[in-house]
N, C-alpha and C. Protein backbone atom coordinates (compact mmCIF):
# COMPACT_ATOMS: atom_id res chain seq x y z
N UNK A 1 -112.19 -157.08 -21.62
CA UNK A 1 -111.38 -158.09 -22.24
C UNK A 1 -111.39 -157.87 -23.74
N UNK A 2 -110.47 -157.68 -24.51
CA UNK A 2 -109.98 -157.87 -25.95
C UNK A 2 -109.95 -158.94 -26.39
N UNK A 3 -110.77 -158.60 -27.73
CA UNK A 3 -110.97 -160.16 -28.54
C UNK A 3 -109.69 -160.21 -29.10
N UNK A 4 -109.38 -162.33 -28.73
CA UNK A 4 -107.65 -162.29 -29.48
C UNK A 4 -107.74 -162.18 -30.98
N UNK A 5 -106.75 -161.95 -31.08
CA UNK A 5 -106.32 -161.92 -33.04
C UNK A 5 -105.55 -163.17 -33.34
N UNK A 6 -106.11 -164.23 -34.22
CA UNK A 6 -105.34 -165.20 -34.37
C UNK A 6 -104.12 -164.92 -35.16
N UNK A 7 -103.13 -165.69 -34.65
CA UNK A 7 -102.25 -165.05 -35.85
C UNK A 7 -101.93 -166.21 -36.85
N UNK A 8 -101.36 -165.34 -38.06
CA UNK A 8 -101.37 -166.57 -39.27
C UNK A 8 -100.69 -167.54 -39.20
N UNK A 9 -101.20 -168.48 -39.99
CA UNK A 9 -100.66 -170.22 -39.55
C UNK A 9 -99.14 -170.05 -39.92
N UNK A 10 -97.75 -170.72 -39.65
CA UNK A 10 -96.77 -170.58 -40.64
C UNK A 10 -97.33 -171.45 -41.89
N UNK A 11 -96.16 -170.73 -42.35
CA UNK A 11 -96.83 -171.50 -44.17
C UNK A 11 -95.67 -172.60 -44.07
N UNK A 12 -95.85 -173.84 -45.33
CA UNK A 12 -94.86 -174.84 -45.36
C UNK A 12 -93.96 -173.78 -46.54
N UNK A 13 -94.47 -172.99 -47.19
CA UNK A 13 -94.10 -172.33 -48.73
C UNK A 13 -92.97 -171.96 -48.51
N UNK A 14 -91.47 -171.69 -48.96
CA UNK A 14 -90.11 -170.62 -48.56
C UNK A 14 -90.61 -169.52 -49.03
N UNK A 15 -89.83 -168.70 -48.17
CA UNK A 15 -90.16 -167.44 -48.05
C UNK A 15 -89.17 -166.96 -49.59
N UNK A 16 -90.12 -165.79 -50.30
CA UNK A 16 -89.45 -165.08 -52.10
C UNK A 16 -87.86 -164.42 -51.45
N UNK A 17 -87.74 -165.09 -52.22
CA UNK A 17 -85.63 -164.65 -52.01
C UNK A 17 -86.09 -163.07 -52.37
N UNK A 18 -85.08 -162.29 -51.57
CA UNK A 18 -85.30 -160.87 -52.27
C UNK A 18 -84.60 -160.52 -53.34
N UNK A 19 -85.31 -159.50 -53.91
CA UNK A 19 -84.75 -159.08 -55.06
C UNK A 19 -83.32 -158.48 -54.98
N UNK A 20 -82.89 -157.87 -55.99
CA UNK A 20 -81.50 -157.30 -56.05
C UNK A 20 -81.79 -155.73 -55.87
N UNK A 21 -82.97 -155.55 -56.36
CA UNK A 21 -82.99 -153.75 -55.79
C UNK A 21 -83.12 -153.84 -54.01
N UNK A 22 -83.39 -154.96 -53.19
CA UNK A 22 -83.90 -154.90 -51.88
C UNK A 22 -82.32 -154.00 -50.78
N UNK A 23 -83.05 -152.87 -50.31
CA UNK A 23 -81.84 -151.91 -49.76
C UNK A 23 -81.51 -153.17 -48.62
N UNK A 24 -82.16 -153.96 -48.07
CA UNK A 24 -81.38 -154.76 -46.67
C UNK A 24 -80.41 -155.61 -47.33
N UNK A 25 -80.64 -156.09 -48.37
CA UNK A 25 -79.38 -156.91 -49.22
C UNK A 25 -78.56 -156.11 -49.52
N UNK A 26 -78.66 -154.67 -50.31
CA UNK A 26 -77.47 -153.93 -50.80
C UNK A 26 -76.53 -153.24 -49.53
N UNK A 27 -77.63 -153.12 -48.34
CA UNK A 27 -76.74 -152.71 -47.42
C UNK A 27 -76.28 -153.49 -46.70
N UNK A 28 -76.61 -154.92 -46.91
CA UNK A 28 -75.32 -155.99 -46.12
C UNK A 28 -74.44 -156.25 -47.25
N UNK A 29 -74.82 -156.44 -48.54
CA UNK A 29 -73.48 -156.56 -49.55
C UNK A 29 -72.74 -155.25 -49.80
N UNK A 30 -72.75 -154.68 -48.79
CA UNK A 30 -72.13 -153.20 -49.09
C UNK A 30 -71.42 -153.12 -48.13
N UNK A 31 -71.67 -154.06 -46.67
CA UNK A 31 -70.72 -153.26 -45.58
C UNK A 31 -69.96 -154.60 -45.40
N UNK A 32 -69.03 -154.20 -44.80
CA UNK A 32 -67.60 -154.79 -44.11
C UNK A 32 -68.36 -156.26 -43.52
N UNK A 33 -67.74 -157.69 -43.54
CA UNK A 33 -68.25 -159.09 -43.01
C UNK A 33 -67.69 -158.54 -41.76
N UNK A 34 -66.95 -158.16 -41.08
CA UNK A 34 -66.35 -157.61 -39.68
C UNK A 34 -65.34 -156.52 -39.84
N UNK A 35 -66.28 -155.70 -38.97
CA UNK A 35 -65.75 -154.01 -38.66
C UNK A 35 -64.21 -154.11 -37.78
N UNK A 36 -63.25 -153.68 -37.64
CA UNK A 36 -62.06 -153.73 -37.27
C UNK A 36 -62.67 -152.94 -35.88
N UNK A 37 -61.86 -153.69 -35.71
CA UNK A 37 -62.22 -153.38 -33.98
C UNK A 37 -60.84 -151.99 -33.02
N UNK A 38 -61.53 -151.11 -32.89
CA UNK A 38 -61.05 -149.90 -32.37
C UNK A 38 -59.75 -149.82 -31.58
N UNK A 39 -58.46 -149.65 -32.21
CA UNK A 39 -56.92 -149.73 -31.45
C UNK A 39 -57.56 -149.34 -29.86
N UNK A 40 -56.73 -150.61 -29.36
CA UNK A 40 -57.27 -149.78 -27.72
C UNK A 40 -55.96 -149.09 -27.69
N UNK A 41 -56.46 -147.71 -26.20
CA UNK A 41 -56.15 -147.18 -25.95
C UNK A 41 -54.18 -147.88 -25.31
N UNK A 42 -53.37 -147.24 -25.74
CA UNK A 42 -51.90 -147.16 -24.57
C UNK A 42 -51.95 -146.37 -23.03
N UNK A 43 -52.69 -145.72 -23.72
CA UNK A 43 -52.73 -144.97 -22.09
C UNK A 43 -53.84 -143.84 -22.01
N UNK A 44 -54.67 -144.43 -21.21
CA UNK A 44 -55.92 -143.62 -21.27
C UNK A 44 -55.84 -142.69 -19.64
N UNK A 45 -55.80 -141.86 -19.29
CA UNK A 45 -56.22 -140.84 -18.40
C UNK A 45 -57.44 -139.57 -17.96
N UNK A 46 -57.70 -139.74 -17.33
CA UNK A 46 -59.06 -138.95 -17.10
C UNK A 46 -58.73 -137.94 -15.87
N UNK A 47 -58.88 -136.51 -15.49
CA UNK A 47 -58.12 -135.74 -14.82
C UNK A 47 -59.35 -135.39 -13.70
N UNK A 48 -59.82 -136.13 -13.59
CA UNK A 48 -60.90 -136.05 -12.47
C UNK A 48 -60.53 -135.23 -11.63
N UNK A 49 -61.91 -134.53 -11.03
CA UNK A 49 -61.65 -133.43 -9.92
C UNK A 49 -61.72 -133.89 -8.47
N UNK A 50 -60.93 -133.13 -7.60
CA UNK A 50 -60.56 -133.92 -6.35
C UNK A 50 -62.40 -133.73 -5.57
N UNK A 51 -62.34 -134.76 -4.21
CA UNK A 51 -63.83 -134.63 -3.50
C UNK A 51 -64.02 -133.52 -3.04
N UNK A 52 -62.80 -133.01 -2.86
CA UNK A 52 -63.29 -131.83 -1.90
C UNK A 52 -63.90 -130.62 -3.13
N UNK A 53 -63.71 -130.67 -4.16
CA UNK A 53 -64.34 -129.93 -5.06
C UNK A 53 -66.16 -130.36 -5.09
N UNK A 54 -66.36 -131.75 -4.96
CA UNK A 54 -68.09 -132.11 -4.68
C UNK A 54 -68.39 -131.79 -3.58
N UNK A 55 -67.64 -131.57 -2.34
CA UNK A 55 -68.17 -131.23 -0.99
C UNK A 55 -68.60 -129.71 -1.54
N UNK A 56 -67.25 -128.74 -2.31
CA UNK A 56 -68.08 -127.71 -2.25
C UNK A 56 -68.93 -127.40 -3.32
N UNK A 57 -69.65 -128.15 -4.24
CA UNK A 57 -70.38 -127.85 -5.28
C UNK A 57 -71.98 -128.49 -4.24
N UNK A 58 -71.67 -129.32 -3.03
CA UNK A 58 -73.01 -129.85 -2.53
C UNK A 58 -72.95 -128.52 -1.38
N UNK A 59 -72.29 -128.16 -1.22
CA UNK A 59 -72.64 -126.77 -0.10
C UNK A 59 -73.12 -125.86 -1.06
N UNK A 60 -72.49 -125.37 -2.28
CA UNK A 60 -73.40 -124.32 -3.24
C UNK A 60 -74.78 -124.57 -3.36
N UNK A 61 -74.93 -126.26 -3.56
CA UNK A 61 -76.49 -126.17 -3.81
C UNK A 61 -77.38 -126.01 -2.41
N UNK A 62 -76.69 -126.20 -1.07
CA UNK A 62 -77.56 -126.25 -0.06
C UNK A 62 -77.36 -124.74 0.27
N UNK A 63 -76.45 -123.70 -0.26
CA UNK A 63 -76.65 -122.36 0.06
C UNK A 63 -77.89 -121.73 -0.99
N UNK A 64 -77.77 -122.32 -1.96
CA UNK A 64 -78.47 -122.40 -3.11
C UNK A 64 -80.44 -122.35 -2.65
N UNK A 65 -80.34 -123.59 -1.90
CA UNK A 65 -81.56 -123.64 -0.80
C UNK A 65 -81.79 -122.61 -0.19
N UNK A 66 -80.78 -122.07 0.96
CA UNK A 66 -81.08 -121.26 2.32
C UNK A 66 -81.71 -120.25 1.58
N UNK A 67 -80.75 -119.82 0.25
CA UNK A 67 -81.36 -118.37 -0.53
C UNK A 67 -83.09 -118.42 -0.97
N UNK A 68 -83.41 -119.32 -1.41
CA UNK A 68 -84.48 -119.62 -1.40
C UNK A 68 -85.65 -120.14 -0.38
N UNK A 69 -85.17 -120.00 0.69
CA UNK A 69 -85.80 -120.81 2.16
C UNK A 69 -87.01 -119.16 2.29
N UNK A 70 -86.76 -118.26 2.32
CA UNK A 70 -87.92 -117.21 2.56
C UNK A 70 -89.12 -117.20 1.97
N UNK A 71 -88.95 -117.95 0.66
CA UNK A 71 -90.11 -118.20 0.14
C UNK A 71 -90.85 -119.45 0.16
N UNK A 72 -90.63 -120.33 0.83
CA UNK A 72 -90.96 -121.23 1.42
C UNK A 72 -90.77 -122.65 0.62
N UNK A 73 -90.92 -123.71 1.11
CA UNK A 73 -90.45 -125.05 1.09
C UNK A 73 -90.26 -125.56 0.15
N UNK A 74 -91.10 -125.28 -1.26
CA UNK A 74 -91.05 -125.75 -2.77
C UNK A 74 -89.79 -124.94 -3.53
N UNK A 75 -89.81 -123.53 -3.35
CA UNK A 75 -89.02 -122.58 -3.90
C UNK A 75 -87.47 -123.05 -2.82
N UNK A 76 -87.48 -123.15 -2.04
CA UNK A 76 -86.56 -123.56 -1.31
C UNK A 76 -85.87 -125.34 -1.89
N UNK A 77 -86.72 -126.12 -2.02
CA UNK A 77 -86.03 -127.43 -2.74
C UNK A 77 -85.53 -127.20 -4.54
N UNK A 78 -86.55 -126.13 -5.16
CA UNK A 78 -86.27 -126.30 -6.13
C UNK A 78 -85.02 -125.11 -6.11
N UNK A 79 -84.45 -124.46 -5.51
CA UNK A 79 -83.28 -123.47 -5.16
C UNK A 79 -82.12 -124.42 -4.80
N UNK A 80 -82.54 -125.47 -4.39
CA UNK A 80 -80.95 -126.67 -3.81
C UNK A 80 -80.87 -127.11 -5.40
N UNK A 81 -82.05 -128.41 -5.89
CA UNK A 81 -81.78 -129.17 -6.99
C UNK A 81 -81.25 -127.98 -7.53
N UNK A 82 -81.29 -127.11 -7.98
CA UNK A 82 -80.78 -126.44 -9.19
C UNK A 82 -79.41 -125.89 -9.10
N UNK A 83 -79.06 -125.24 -8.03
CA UNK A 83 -77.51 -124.81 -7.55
C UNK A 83 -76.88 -125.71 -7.14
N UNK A 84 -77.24 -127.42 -7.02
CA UNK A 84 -76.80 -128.20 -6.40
C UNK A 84 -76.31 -128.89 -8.21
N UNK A 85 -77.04 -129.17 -9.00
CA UNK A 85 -77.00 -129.25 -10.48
C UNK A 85 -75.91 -128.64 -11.02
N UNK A 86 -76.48 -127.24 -11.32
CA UNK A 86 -75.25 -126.47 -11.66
C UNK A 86 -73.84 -126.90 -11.19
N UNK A 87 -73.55 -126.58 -9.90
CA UNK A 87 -72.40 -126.89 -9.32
C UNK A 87 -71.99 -128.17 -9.79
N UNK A 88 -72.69 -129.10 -9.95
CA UNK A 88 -72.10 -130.18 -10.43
C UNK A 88 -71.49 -130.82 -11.31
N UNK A 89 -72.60 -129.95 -12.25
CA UNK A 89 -71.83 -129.94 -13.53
C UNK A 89 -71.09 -129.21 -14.24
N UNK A 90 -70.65 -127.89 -13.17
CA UNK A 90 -69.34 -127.34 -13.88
C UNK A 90 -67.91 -128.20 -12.85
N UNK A 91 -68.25 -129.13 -12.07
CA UNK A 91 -67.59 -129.73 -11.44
C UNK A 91 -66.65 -130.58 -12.22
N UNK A 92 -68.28 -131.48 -13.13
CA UNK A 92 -67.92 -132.28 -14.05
C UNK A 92 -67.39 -132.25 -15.07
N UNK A 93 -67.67 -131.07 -15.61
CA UNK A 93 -67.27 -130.78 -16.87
C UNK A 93 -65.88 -130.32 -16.80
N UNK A 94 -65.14 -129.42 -15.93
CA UNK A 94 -64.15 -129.84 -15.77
C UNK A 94 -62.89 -130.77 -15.29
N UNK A 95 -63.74 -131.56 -14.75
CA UNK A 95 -62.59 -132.66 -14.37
C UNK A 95 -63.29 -133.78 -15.25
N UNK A 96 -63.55 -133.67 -16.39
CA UNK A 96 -63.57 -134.46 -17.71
C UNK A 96 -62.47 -134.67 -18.48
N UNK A 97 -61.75 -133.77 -18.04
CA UNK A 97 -60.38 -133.94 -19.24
C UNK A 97 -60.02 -135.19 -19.47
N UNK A 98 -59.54 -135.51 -20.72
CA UNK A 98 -59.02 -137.01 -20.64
C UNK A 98 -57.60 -136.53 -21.64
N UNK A 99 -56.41 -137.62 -21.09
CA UNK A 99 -55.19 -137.60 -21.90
C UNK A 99 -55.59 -139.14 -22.39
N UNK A 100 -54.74 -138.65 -23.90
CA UNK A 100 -54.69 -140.71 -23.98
C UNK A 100 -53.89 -140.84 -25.22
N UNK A 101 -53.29 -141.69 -25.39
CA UNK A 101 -52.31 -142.14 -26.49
C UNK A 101 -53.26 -143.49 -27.05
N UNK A 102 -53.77 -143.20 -28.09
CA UNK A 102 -54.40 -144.42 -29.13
C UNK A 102 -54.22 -143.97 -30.95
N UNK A 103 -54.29 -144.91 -31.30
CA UNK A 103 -54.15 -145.42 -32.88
C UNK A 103 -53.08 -144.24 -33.31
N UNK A 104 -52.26 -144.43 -32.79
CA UNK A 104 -50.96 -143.88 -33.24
C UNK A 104 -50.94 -142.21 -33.09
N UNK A 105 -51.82 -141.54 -31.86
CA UNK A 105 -52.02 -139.99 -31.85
C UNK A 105 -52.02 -139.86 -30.31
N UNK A 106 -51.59 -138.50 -29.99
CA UNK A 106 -51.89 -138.17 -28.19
C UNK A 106 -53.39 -137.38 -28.72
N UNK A 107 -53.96 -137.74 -27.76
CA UNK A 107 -55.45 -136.83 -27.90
C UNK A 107 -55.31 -135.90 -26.22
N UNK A 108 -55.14 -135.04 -26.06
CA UNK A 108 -55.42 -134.53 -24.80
C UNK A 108 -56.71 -133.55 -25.06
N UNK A 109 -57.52 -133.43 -24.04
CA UNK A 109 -58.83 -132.61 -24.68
C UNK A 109 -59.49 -132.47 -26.06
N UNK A 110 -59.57 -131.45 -26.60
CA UNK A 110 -59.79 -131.61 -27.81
C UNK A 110 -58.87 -131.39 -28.81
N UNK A 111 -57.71 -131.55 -28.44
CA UNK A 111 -56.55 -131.51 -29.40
C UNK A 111 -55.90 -133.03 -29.81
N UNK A 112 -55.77 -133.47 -31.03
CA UNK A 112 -55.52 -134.70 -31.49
C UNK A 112 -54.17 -134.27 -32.28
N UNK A 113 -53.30 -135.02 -31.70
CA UNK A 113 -51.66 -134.53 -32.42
C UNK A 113 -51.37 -136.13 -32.81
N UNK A 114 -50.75 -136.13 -33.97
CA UNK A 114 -49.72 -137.49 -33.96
C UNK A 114 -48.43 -137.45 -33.86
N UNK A 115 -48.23 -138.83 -33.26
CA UNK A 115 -47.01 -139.28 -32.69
C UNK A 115 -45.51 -138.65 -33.45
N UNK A 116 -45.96 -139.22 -34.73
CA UNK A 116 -44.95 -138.67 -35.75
C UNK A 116 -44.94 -137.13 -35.51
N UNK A 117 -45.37 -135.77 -35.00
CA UNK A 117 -45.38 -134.91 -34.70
C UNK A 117 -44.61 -134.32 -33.75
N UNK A 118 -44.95 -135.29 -32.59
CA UNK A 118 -43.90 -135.21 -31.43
C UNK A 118 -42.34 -135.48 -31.26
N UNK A 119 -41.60 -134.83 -30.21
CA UNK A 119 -40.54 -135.21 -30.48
C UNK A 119 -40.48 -135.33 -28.87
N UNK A 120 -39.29 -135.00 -28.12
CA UNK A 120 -38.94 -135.46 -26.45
C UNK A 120 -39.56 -135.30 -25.94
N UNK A 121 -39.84 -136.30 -24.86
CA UNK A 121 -41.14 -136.06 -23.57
C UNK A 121 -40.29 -136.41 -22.40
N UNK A 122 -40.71 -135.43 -21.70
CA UNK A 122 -39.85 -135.39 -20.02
C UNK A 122 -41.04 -135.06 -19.12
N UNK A 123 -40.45 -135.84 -18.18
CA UNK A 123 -41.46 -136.03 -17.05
C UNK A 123 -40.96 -134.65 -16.03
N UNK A 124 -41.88 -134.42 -15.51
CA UNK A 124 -42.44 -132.71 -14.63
C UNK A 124 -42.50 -133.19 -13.56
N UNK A 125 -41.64 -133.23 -12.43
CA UNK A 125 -42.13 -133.06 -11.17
C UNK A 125 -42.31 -131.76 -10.33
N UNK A 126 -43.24 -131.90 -9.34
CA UNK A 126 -44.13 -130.86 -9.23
C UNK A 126 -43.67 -129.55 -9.06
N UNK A 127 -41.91 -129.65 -8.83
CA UNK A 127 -41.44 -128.20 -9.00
C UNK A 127 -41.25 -127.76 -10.05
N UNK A 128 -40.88 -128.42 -11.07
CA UNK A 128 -40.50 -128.37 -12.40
C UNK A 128 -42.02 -127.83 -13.30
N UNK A 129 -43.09 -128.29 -12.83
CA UNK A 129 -44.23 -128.48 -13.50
C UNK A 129 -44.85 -127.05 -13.35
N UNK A 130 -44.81 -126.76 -12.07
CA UNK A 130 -45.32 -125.07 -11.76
C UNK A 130 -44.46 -124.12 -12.39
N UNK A 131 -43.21 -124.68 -12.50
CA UNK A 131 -42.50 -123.65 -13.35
C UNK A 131 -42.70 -123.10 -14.47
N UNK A 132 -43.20 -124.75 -15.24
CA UNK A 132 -43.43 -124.76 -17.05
C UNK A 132 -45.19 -124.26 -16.60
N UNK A 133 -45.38 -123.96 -15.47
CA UNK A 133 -47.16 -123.29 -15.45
C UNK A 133 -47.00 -121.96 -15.39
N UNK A 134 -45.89 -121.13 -14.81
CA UNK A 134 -45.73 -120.22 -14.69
C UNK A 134 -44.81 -119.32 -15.21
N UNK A 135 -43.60 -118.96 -14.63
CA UNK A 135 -42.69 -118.09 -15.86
C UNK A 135 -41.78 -119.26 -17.13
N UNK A 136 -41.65 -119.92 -16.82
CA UNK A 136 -41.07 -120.66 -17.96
C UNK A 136 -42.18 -120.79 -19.64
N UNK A 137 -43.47 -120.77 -19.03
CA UNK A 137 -44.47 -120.83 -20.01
C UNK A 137 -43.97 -120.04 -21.40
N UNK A 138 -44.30 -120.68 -22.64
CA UNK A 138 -44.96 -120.30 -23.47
C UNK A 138 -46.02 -120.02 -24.07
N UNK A 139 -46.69 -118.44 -24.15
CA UNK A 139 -47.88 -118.30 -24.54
C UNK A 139 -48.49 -119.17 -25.89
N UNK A 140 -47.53 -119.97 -26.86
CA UNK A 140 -48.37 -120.41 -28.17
C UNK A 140 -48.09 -121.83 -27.80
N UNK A 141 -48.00 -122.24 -26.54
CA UNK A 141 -47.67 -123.61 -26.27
C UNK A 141 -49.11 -124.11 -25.77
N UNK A 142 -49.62 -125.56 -25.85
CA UNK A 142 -50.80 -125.81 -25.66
C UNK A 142 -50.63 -126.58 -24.28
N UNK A 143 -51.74 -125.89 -23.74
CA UNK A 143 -51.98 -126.71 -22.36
C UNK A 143 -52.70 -127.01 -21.48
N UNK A 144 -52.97 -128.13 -21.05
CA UNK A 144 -54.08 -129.16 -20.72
C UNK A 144 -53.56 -129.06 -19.12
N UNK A 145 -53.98 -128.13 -18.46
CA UNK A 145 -53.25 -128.20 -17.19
C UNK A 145 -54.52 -128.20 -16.26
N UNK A 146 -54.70 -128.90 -14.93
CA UNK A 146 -55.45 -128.85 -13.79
C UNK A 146 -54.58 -128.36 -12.65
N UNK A 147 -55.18 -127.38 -11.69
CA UNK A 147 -54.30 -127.07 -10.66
C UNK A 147 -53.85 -128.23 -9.41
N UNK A 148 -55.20 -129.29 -9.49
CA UNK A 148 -54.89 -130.22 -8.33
C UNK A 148 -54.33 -131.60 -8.96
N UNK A 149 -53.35 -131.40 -9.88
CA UNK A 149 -52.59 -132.09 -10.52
C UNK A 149 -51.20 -131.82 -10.37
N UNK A 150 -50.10 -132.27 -9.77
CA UNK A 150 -49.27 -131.78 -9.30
C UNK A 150 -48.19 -131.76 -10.34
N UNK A 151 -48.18 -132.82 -10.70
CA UNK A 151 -47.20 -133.45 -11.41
C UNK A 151 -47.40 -133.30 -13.41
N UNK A 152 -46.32 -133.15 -14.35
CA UNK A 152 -47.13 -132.78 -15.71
C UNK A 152 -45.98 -133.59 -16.21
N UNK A 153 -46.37 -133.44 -17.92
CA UNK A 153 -45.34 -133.97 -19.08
C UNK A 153 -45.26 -132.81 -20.17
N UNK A 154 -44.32 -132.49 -20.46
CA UNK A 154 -44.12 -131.62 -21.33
C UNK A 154 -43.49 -132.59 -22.70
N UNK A 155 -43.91 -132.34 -24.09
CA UNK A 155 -43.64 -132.89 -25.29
C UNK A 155 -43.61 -132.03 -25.87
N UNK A 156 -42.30 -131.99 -27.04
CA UNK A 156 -42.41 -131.06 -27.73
C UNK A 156 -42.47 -131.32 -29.24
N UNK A 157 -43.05 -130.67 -30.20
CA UNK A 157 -43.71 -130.58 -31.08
C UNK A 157 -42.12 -130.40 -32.42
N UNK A 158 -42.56 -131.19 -32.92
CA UNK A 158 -41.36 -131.29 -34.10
C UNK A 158 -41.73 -131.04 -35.49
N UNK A 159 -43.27 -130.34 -35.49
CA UNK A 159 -43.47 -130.29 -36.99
C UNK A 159 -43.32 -128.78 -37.55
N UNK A 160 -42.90 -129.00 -38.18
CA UNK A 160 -42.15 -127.28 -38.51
C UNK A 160 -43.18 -126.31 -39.08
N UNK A 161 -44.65 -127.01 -39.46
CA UNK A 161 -45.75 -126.13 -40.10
C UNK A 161 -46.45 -125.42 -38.53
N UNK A 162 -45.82 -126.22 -37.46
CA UNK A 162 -47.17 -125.57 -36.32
C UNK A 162 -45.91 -124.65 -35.46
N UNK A 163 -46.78 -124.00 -35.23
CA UNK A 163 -46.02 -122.78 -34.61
C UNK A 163 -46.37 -123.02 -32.66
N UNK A 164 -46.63 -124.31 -32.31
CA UNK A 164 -47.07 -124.64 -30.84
C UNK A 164 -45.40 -124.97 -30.59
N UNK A 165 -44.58 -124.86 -29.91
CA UNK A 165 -43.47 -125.24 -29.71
C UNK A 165 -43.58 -126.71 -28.46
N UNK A 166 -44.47 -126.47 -27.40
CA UNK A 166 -44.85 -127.64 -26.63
C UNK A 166 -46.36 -128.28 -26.63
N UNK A 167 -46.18 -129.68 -25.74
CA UNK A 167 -47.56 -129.80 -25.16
C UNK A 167 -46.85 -129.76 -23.67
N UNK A 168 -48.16 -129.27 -23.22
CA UNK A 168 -47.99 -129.65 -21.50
C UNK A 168 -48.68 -130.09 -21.18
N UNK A 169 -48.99 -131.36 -20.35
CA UNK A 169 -50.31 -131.70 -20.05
C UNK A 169 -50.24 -132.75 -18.52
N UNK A 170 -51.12 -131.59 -18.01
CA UNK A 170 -51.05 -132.42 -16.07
C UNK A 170 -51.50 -133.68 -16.42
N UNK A 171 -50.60 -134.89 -15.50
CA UNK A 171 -50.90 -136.13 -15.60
C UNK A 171 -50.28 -136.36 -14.47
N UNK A 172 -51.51 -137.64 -13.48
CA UNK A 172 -51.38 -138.72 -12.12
C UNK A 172 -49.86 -139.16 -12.26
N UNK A 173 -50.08 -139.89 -13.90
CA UNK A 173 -49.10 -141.12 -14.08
C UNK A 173 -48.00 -140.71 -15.07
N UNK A 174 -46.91 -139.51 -15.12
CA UNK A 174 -46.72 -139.16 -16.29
C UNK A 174 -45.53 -139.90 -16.78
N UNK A 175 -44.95 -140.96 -16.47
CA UNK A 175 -44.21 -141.78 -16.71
C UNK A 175 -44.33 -142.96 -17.65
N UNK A 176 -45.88 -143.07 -17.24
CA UNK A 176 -46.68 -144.62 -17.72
C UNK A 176 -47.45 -143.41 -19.38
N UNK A 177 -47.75 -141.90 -19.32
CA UNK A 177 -47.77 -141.05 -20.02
C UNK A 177 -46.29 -141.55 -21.29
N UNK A 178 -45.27 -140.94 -20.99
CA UNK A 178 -44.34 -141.26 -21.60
C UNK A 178 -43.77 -142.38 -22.07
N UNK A 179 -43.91 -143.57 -21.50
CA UNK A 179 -43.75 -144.78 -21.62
C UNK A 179 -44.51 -145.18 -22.62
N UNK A 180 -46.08 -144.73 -22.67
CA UNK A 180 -46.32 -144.88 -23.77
C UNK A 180 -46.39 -144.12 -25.07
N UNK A 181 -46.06 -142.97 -25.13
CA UNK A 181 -45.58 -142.58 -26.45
C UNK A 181 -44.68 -142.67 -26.75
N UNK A 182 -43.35 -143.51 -26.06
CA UNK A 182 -42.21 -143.60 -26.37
C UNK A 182 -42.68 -145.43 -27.13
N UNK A 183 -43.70 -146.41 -26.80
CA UNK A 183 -43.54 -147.18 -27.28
C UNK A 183 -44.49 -147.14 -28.62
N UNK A 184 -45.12 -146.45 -28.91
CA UNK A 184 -45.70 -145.82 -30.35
C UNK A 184 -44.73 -145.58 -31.46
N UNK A 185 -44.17 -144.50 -30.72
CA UNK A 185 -42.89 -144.19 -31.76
C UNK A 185 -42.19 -144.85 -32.35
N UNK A 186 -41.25 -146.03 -31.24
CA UNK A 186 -40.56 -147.08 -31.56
C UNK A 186 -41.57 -148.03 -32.74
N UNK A 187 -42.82 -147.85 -32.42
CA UNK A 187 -43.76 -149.18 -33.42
C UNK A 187 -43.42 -148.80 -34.63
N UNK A 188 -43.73 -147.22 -35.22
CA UNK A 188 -43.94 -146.41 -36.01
C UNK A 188 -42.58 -146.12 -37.02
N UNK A 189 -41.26 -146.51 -36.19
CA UNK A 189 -39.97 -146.27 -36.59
C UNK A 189 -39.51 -147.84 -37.58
């Protein structure tokens, strides 16, 4: 058992106003009374990978196992967790993509364009879309494409310093895509 520690009485005394050199005063008289709160998103999208891509990233890790099963039971579990891992997270990492139209920019992956940049957006259906994936392509055109994405939006680029002539970018919803950079624009106009 530990001897208690009394603790000190409160005092009736006020507590010494702080000084003017005190950094917790200069850094609340320094920042913002309320931080502006982050434009939500118009249209946020995430290009998630279909299940049948986790069925086969959980068979890699259980082949992952068998390969390791000769050496017996430890080398064998730690042969699943790890090919079962892996697989997962190149699973994940690619069906991370996100499209999204906020604070007046399309962000698709790591490319951040603004609105004012863009010019017509037409919606891709899925014959149209393999086309602009395949011979119609432009090599200096940027593109955010998934194969188990059927459907895309193509936008094209109106600023005369970039030499990208499109975006392409696979999207579920590419209507509710367009819909909202068409109502950006209009804000912006």
């Amino acid at each position: 058992m530990q001897p208690s520690v009394p603790s000190p009485a409160p005092s009736s005394e006020p507590s010494p106003a702080p000084s003017a050199e005190s950094p917790v005063e200069t850094a609340v008289a320094s920042s913002p009374v309320a931080a502006p709160a982050p434009a939500a998103p118009r249209f946020d999208e995430r290009l998630t990978a279909p299940r049948s891509w986790w069925v086969i990233a959980g068979l890699i890790g259980l082949s992952g196992g068998l390969i390791m099963f000769p050496l017996g039971t430890v080398p064998m579990l730690g042969g699943l967790i790890v090919a079962a891992v892996l697989a997962g997270a190149a699973v994940s990492s690619y069906g991370s993509a996100r499209v999204r139209v906020v604070a007046g920019s399309l962000v698709a992956g790591d490319a951040r364009i603004p609105v004012s940049a863009l010019g017509a957006a037409e919606v891709l259906d899925a014959e149209e879309a393999r086309a602009w994936r395949t011979h119609k392509a432009d090599p200096r055109a940027f593109m955010l494409m998934r194969s188990y994405v059927q459907r895309a939006v193509r936008v094209e680029i109106t600023d005369p310093a970039d030499p990208t002539p499109y975006v392409y970018l696979s999207s579920r919803e590419p209507e509710a895509l367009v819909a909202a950079l068409d109502s950006v624009r209009a804000e912006a106009a």
